[in-house]
Protein backbone atom coordinates (compact mmCIF):
# COMPACT_ATOMS: atom_id res chain seq x y z
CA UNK A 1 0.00 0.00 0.00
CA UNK A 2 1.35 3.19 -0.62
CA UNK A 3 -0.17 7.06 -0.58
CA UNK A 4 0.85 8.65 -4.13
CA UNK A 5 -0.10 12.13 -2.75
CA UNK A 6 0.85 13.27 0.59
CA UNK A 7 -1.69 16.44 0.22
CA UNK A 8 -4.76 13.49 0.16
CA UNK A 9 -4.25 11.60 3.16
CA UNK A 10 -7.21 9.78 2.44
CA UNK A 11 -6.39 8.21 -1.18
CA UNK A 12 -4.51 4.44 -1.62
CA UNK A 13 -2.76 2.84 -3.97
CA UNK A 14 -2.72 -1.26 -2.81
CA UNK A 15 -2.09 -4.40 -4.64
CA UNK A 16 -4.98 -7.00 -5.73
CA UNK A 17 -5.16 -9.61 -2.92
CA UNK A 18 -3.97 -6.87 -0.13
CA UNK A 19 -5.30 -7.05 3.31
CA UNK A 20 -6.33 -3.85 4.64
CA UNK A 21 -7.28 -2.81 8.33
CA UNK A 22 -8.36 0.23 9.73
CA UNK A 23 -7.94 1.11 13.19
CA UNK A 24 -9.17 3.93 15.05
CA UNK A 25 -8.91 5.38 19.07
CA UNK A 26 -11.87 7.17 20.42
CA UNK A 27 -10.16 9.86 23.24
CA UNK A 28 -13.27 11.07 25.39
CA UNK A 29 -16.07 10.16 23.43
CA UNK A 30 -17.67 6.63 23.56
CA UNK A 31 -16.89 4.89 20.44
CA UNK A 32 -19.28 5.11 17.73
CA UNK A 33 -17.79 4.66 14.43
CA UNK A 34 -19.17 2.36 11.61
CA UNK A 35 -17.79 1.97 8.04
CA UNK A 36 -18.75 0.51 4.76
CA UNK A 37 -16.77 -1.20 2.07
CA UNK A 38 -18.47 -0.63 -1.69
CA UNK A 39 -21.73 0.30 0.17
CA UNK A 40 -21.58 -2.68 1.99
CA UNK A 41 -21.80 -2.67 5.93
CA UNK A 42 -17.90 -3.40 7.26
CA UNK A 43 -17.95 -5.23 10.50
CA UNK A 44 -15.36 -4.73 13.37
CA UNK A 45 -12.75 -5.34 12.74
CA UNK A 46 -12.61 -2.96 10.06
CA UNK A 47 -11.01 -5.38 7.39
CA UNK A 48 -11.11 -6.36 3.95
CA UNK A 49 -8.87 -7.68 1.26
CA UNK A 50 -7.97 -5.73 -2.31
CA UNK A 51 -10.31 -8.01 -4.34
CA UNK A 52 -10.86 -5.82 -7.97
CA UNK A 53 -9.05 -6.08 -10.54
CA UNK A 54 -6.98 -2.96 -11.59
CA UNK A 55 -7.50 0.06 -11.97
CA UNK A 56 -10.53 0.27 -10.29
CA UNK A 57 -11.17 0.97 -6.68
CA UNK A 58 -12.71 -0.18 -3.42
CA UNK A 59 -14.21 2.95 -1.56
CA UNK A 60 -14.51 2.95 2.45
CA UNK A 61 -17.21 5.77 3.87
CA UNK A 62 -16.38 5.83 7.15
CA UNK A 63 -18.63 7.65 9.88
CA UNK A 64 -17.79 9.02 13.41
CA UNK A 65 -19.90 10.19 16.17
CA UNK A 66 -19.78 11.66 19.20
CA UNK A 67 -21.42 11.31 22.29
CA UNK A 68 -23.47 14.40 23.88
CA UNK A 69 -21.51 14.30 27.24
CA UNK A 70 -17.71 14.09 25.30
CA UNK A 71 -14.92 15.97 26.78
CA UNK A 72 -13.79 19.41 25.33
CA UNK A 73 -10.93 17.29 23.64
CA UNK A 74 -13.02 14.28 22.36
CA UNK A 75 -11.27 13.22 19.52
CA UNK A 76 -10.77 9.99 17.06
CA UNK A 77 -7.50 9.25 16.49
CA UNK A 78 -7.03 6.36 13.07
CA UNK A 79 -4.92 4.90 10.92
CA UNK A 80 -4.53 2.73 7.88
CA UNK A 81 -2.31 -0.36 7.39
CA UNK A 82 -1.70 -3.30 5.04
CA UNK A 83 -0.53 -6.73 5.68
CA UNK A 84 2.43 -5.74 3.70
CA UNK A 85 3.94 -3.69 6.39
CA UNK A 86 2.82 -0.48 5.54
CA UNK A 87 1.06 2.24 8.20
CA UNK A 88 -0.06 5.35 7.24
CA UNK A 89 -2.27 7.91 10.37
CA UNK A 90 -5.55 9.54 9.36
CA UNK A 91 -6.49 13.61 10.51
CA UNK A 92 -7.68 12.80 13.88
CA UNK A 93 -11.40 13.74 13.76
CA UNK A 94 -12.77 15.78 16.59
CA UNK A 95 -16.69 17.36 17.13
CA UNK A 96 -16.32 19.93 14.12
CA UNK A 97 -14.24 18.54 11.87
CA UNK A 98 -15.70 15.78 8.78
CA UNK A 99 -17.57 13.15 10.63
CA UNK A 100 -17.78 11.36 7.46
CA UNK A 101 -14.21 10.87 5.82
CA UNK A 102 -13.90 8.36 2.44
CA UNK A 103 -11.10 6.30 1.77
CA UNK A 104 -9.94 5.12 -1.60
CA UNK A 105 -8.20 2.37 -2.09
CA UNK A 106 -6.55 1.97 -6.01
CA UNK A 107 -5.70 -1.51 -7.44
CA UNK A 108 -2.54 -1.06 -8.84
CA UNK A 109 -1.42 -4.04 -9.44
């Protein structure tokens, strides 16, 4: 997995057949995050393997919430890795930033 443009944190380049996880921290907030793969519900753990063929692309909608009572610094923290070694950390989301980042994830090769 790589990220071809470090000004879109949020874009993927992976190989057919990669296993991809995303992780994430809630930090004062209960967590209350869900995700979908290719408008599919994603279970926890958020996983799912590269399966198309390139150059198209799987797309992850990811959605954060907070609860009313979270701290003044409620915050998610996340991050994106591969079972090919690679890590890459997500903008943390906190109450007024995008609750509802999308990931895209290339096949390549």
């Amino acid at each position: 997995m790589t990220q071809p443009d470090p000004l879109d944190p949020f874009h993927f380049e992976v190989s057919r057949g990669e296993e991809i996880s995303i992780t994430e921290t809630a930090i004062g907030t209960n967590d209350l995050v869900e995700a979908s793969l290719d408008g599919n519900t994603l279970e926890r753990p958020f996983k799912f393997s590269a399966t198309k063929t390139p150059p198209h692309r799987h797309v992850v909608a990811m959605q954060f919430d907070f609860d009313q009572d979270h701290t003044a610094n409620a915050k998610y923290t996340w991050k994106v890795s591969s079972d090919h070694g690679e890590t890459f950390a997500l903008p943390k989301v906190t109450p007024s930033s995008v609750l509802d980042p999308g990931l895209s994830f290339k096949v390549i090769a």
